[in-house]
Every structure is written in C-alpha cells, then in structure tokens.
PDB file of N, CA and C in Angstrom:
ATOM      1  N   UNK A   1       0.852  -1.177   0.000  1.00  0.00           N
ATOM      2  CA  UNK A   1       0.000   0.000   0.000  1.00  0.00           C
ATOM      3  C   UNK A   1       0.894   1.234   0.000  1.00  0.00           C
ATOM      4  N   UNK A   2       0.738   1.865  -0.788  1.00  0.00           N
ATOM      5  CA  UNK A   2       1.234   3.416  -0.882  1.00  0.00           C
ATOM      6  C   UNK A   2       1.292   4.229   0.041  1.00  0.00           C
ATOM      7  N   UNK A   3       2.560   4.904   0.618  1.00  0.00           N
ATOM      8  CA  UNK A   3       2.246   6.094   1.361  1.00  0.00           C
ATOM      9  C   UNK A   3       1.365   7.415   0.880  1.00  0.00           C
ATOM     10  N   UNK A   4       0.358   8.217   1.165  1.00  0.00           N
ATOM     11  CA  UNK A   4      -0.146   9.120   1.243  1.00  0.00           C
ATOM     12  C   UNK A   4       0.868  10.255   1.052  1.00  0.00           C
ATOM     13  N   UNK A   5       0.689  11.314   0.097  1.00  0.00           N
ATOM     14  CA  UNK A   5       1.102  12.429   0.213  1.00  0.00           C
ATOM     15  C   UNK A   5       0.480  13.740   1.443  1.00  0.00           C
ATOM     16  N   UNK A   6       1.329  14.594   1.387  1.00  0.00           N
ATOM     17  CA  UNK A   6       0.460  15.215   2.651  1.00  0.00           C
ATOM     18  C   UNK A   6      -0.716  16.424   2.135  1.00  0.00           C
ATOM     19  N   UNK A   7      -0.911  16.539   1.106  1.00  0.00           N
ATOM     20  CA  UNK A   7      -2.594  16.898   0.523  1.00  0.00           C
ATOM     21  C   UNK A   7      -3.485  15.813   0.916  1.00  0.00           C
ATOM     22  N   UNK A   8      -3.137  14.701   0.348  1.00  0.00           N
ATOM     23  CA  UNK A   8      -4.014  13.795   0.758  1.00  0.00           C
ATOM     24  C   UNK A   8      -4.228  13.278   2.345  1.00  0.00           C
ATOM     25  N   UNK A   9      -3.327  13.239   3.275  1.00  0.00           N
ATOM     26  CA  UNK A   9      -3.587  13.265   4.778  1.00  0.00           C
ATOM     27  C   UNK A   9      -4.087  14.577   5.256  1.00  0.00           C
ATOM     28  N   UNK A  10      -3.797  15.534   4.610  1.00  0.00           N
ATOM     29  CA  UNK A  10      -5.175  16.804   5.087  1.00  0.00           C
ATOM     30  C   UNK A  10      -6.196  16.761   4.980  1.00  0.00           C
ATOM     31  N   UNK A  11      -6.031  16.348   3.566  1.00  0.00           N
ATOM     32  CA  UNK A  11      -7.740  16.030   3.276  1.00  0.00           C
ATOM     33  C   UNK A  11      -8.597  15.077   4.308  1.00  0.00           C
ATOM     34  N   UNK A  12      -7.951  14.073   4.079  1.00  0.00           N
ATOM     35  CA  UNK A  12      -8.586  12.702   5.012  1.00  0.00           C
ATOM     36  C   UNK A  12      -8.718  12.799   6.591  1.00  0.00           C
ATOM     37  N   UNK A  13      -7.759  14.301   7.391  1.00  0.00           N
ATOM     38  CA  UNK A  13      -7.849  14.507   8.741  1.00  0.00           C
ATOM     39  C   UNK A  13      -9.286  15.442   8.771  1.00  0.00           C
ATOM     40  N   UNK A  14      -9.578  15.358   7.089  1.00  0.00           N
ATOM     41  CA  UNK A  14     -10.549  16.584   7.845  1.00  0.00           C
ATOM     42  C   UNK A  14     -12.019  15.594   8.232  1.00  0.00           C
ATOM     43  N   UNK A  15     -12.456  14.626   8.081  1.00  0.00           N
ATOM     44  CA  UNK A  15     -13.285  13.621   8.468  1.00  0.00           C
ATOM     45  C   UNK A  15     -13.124  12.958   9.623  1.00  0.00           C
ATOM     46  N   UNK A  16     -11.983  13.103  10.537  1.00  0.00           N
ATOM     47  CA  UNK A  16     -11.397  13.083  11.849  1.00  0.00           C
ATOM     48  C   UNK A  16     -11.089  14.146  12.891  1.00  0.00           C
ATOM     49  N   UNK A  17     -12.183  13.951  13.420  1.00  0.00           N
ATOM     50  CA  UNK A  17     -11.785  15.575  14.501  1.00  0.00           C
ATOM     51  C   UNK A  17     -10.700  15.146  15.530  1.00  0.00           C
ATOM     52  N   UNK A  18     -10.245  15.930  15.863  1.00  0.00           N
ATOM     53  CA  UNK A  18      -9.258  15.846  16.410  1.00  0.00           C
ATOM     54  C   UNK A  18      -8.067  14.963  16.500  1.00  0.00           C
ATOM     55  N   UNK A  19      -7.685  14.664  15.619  1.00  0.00           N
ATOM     56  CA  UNK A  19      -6.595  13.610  14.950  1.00  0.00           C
ATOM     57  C   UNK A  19      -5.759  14.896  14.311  1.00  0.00           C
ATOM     58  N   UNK A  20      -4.504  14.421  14.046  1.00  0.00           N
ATOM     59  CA  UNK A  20      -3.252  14.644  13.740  1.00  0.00           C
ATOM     60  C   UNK A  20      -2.350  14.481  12.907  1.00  0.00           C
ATOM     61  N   UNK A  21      -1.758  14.798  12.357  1.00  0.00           N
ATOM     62  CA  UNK A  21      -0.721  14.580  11.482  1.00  0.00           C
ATOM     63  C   UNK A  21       0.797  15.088  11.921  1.00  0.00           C
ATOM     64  N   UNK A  22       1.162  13.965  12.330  1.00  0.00           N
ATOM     65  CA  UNK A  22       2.972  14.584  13.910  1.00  0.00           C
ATOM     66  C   UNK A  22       3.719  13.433  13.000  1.00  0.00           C
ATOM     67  N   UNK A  23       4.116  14.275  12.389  1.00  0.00           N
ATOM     68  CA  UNK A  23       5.740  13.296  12.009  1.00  0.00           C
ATOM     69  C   UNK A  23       5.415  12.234  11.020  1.00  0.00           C
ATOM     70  N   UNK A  24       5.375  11.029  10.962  1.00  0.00           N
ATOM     71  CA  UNK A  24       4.869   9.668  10.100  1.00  0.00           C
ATOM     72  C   UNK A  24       3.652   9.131  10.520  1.00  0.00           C
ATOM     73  N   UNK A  25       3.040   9.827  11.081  1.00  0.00           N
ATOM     74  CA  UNK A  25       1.697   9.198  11.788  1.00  0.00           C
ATOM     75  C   UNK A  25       0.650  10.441  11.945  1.00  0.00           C
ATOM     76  N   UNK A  26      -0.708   9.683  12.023  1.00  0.00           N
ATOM     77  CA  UNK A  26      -1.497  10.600  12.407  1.00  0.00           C
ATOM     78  C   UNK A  26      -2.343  10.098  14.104  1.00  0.00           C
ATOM     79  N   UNK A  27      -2.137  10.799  14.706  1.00  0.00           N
ATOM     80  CA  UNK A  27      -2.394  10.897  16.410  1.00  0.00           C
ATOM     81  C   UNK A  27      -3.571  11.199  16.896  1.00  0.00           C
ATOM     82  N   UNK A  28      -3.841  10.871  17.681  1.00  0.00           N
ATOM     83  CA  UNK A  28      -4.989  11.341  18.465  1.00  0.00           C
ATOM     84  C   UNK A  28      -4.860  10.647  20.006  1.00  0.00           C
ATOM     85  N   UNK A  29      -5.215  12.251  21.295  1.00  0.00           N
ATOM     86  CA  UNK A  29      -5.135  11.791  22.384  1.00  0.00           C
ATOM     87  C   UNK A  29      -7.207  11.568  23.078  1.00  0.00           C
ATOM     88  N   UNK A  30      -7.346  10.971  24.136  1.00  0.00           N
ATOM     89  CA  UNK A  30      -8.391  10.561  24.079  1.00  0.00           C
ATOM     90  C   UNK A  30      -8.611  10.428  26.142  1.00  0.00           C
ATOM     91  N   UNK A  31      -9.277  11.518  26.198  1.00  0.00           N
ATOM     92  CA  UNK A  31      -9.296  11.327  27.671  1.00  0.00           C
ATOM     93  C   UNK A  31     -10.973  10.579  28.206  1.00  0.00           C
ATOM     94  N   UNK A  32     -10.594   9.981  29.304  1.00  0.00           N
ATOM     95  CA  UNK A  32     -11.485   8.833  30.039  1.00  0.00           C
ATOM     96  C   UNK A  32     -11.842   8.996  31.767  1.00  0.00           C
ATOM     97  N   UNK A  33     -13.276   8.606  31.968  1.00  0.00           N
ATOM     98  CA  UNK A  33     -13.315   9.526  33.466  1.00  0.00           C
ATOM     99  C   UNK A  33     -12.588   8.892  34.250  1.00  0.00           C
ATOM    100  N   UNK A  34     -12.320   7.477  34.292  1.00  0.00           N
ATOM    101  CA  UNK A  34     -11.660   6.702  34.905  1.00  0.00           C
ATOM    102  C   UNK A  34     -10.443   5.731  33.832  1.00  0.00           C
ATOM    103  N   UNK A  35     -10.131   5.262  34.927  1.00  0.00           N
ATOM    104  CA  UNK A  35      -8.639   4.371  34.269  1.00  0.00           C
ATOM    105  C   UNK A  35      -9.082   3.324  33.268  1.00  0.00           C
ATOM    106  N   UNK A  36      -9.890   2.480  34.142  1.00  0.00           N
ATOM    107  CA  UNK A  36     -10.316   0.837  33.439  1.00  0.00           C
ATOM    108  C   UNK A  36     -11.357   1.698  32.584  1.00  0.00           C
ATOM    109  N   UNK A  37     -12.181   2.518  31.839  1.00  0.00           N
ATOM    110  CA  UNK A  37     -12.479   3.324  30.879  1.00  0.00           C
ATOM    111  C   UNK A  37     -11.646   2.731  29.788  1.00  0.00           C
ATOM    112  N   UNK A  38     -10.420   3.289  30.126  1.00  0.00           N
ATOM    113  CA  UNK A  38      -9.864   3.365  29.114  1.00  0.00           C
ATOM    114  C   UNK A  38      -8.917   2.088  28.825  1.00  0.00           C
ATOM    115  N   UNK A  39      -9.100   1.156  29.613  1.00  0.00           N
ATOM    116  CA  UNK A  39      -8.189   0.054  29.468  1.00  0.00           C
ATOM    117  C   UNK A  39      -9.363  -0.861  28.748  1.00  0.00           C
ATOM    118  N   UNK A  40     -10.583  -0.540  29.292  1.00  0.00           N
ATOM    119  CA  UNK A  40     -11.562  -1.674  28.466  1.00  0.00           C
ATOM    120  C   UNK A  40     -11.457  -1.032  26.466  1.00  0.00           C
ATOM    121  N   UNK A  41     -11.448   0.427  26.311  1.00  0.00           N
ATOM    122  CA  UNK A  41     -11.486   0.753  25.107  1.00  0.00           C
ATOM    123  C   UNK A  41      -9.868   0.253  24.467  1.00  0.00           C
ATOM    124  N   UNK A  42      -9.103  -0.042  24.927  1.00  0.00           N
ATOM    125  CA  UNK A  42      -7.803  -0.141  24.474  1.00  0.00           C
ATOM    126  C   UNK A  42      -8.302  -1.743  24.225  1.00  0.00           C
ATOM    127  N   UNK A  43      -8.533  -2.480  24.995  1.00  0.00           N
ATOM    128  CA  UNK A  43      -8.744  -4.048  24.655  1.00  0.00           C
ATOM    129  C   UNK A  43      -9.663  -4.392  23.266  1.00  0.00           C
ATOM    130  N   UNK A  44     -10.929  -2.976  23.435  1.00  0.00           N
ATOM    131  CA  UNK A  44     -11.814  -3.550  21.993  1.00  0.00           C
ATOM    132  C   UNK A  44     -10.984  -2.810  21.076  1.00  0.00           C
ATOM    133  N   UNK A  45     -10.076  -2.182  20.640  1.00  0.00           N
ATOM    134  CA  UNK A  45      -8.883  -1.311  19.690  1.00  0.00           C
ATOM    135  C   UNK A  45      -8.359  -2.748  19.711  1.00  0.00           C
ATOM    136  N   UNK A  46      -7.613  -2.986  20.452  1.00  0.00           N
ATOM    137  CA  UNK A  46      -6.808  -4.088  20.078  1.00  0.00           C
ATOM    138  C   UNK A  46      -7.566  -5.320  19.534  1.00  0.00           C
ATOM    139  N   UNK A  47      -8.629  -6.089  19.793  1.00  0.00           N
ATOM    140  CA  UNK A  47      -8.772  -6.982  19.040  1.00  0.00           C
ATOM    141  C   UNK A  47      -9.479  -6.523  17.543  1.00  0.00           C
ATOM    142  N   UNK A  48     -10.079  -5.228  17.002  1.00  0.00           N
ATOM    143  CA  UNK A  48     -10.030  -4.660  15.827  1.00  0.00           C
ATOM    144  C   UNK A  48      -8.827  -4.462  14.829  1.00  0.00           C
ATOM    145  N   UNK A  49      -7.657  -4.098  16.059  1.00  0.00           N
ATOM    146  CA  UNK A  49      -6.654  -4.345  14.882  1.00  0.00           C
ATOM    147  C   UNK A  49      -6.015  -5.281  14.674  1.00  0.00           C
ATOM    148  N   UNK A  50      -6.198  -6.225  15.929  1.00  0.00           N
ATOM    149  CA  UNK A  50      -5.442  -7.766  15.458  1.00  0.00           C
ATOM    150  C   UNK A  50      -6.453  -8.130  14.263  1.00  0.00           C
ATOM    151  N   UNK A  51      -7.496  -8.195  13.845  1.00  0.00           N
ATOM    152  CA  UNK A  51      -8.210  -8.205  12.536  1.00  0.00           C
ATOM    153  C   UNK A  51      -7.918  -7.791  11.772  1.00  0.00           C
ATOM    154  N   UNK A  52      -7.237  -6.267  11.682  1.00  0.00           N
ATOM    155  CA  UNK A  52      -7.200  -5.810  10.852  1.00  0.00           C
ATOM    156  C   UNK A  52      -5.367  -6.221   9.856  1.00  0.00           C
ATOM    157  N   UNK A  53      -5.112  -6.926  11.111  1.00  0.00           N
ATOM    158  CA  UNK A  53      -3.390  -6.901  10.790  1.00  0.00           C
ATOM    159  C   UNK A  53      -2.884  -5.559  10.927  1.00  0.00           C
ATOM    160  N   UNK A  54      -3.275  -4.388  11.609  1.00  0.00           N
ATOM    161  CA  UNK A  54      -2.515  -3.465  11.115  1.00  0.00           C
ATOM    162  C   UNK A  54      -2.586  -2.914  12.579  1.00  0.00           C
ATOM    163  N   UNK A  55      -1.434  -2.601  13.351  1.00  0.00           N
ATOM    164  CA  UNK A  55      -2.002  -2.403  15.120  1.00  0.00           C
ATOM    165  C   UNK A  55      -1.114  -0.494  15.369  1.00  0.00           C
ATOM    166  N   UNK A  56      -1.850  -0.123  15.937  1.00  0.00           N
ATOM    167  CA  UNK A  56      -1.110   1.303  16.387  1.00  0.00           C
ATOM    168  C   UNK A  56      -0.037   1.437  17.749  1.00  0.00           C
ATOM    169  N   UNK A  57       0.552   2.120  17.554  1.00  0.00           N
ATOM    170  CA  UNK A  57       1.534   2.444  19.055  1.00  0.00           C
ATOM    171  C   UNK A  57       0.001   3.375  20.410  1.00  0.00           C
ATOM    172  N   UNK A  58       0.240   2.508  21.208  1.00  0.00           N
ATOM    173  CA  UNK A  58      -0.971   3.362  22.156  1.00  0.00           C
ATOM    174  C   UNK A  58      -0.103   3.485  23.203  1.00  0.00           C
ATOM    175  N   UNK A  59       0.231   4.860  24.059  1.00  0.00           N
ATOM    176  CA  UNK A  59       0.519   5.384  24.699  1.00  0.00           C
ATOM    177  C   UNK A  59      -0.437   5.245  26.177  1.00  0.00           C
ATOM    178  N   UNK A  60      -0.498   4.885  27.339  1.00  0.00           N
ATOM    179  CA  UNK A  60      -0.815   5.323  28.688  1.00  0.00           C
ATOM    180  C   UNK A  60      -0.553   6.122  29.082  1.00  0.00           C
ATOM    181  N   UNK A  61      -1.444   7.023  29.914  1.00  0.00           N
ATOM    182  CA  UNK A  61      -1.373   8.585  31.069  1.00  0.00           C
ATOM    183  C   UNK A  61      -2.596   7.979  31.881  1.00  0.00           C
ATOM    184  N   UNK A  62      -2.698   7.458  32.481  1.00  0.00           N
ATOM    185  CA  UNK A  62      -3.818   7.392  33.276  1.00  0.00           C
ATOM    186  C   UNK A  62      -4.995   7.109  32.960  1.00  0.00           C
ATOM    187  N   UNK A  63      -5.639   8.305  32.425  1.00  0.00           N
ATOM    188  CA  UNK A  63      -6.791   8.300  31.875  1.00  0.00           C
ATOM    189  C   UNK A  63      -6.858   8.678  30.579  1.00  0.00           C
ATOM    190  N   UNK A  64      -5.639   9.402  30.264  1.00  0.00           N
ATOM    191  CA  UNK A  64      -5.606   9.616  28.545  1.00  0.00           C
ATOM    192  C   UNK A  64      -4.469   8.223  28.066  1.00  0.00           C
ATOM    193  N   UNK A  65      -5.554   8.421  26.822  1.00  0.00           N
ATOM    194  CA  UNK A  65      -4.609   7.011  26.054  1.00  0.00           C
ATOM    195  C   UNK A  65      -4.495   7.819  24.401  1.00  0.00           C
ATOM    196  N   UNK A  66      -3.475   7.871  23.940  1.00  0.00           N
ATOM    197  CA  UNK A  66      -2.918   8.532  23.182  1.00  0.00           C
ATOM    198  C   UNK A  66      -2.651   7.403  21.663  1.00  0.00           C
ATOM    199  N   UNK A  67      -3.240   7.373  20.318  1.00  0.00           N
ATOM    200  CA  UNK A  67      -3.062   6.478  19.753  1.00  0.00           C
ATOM    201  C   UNK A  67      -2.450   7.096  18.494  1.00  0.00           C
ATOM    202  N   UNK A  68      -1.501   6.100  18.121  1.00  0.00           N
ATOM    203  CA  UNK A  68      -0.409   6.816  16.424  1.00  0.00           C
ATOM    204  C   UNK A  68      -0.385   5.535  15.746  1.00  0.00           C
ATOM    205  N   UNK A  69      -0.926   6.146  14.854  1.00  0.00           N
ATOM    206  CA  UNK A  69      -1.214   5.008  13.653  1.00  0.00           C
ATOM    207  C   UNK A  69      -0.183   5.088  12.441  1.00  0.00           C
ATOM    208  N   UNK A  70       0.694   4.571  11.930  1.00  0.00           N
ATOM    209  CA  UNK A  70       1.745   5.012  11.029  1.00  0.00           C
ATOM    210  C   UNK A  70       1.672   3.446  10.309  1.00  0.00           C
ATOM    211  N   UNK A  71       1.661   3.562   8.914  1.00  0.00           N
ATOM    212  CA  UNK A  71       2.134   2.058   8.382  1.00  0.00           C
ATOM    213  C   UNK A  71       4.258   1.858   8.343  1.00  0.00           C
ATOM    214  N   UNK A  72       4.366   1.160   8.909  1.00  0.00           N
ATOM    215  CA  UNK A  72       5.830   1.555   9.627  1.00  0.00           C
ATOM    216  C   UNK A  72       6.638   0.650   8.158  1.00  0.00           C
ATOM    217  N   UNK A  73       6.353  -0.181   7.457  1.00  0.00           N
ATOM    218  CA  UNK A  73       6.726  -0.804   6.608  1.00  0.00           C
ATOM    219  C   UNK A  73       7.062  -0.007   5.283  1.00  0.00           C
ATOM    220  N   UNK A  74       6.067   1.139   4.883  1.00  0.00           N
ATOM    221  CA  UNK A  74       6.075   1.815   3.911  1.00  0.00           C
ATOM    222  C   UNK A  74       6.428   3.055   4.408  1.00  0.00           C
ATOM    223  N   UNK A  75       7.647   3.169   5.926  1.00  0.00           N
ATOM    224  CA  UNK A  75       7.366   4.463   6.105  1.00  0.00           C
ATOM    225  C   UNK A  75       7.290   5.671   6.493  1.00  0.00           C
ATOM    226  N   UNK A  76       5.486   5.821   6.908  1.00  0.00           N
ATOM    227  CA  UNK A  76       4.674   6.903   6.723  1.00  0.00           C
ATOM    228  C   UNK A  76       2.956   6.440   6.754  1.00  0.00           C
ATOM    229  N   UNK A  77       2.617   7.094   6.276  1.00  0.00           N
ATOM    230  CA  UNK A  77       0.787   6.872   6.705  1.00  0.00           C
ATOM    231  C   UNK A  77       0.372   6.353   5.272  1.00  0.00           C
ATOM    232  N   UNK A  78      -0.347   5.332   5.288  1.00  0.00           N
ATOM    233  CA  UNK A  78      -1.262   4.863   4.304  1.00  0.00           C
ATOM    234  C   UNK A  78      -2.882   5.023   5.104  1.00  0.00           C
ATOM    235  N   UNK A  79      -3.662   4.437   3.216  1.00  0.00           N
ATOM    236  CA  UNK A  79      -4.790   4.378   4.264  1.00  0.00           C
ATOM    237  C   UNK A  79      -4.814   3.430   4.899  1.00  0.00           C
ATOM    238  N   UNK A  80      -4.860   2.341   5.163  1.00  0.00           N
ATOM    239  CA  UNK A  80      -4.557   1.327   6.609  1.00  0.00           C
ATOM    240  C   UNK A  80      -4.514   2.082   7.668  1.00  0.00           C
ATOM    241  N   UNK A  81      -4.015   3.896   7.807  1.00  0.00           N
ATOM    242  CA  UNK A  81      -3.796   4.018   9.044  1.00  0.00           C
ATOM    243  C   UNK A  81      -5.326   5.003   8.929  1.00  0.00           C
ATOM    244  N   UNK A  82      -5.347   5.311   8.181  1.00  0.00           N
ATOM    245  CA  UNK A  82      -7.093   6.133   8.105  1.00  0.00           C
ATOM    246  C   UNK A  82      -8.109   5.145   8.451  1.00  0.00           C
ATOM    247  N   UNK A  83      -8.165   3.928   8.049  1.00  0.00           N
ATOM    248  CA  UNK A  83      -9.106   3.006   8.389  1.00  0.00           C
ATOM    249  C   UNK A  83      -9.297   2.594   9.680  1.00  0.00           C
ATOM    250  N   UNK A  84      -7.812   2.661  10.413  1.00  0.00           N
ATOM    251  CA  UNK A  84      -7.703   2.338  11.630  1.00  0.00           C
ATOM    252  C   UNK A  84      -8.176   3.375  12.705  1.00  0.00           C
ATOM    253  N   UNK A  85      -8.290   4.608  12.333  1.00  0.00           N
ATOM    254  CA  UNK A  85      -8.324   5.539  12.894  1.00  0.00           C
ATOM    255  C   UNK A  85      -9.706   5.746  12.755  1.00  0.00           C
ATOM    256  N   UNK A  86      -9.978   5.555  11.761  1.00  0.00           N
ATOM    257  CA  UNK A  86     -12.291   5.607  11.458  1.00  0.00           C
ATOM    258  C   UNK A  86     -12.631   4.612  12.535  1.00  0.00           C
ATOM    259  N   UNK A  87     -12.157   3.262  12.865  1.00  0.00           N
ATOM    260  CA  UNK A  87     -12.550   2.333  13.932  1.00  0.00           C
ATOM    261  C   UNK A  87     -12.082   2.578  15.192  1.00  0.00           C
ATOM    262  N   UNK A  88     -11.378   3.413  15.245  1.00  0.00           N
ATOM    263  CA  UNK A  88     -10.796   3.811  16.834  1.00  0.00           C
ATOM    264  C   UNK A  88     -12.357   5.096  17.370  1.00  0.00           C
ATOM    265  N   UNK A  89     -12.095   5.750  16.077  1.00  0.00           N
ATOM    266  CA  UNK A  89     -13.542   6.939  16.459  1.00  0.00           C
ATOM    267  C   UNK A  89     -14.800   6.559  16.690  1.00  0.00           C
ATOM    268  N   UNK A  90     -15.102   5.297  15.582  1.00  0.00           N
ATOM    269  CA  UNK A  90     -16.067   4.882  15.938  1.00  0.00           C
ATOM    270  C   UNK A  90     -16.490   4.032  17.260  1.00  0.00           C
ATOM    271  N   UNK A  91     -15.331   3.039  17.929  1.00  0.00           N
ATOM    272  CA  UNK A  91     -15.800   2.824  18.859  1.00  0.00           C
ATOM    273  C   UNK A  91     -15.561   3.429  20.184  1.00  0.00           C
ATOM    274  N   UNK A  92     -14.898   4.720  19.874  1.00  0.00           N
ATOM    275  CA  UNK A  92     -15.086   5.753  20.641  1.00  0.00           C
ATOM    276  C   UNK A  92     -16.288   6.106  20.923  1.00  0.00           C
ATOM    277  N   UNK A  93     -17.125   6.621  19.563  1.00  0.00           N
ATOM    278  CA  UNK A  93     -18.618   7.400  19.769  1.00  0.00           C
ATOM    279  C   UNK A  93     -19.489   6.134  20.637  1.00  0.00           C
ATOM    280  N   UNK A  94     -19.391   4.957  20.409  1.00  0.00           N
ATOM    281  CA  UNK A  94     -19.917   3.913  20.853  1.00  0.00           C
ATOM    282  C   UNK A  94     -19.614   3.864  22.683  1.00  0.00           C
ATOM    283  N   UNK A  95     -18.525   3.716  22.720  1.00  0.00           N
ATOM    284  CA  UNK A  95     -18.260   3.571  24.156  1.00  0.00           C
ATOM    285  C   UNK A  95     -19.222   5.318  24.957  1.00  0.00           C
ATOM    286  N   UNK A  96     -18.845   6.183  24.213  1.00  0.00           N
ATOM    287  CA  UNK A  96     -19.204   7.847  24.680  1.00  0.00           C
ATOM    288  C   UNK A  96     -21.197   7.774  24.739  1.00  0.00           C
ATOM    289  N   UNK A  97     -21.575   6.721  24.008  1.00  0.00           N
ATOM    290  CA  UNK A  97     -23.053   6.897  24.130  1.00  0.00           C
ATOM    291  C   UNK A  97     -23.517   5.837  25.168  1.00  0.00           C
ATOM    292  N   UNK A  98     -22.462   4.400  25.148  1.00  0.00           N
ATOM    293  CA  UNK A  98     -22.887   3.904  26.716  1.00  0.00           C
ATOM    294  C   UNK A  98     -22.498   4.356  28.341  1.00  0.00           C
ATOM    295  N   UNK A  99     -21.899   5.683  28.000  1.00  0.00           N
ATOM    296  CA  UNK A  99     -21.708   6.280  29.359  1.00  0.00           C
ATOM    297  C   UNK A  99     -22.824   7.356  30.006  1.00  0.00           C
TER     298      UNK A  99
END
C-alpha cells in the first residue's frame, strides 16, 4: 500500500476531529473519566486491529490514552492508518453513548 502524500492526509484529517498529522503518523489523544475506561477501550482497539493486521503504538497517562497510527513498513501513513483511525472513532462514539 502506498504512502499518502500530505494533501491527501489533510484532506482525510478533515473527516477526523481531532486527529493529527505529527511526524509519520497521524495521532490522536483521548481522555477517560476513569482508568479501566480506558483500558476496556484499548482491549476492543486491540482486538479490531489484530483483525485488521494493522495495530497502532498506544501510549498510557492514566486516563488519557494517546493512539499513532503510522504504516511503519512503507514508512509513513497509508490508508490502513485512516481506516484504523475511522474504527478507533467509531468505537469511541460507541463507548461515549454507553456512558
């Protein structure tokens, strides 16, 4: 899969609020009222991307969990890392409507 030029990762951050474009990756930090919050959302991330084959670097702070998605093989950002990042949001909004 092709790396993305950076017109095209602007474009595609703009369908991602608050996501990032830092270096070879695009980022996003993600705060939680409590700890296990955010350890249960890190467990359903992780078995989405063991599916997906394609897994992100996730960072711990407590309650913020910080995720960078980079295709590291080609790199830089493909879409693999946009896709990954649409399923991180989405089961974000998911977890944010059972609270």
């Amino acid at each position: 899969m092709a790396k993305l030029g950076s017109a095209q990762i602007t474009q595609k951050l703009k369908s991602l609020p608050g996501w990032e474009h830092t270096g070879d990756a695009v980022v996003k930090r993600y705060k939680f009222k409590e700890f296990m919050d955010g350890i249960r959302f890190i467990n359903r991330i992780a078995k989405i991307a063991e599916s997906m084959d394609h897994h992100p670097d996730i960072a711990i702070n407590y309650t913020r969990i910080t995720f960078s998605c980079s295709t590291h093989d080609q790199g830089g950002i493909t879409e693999k890392d946009f896709k990954l990042a649409n399923e991180v949001e989405s089961e974000f909004r998911k977890q944010e409507a059972q609270l």
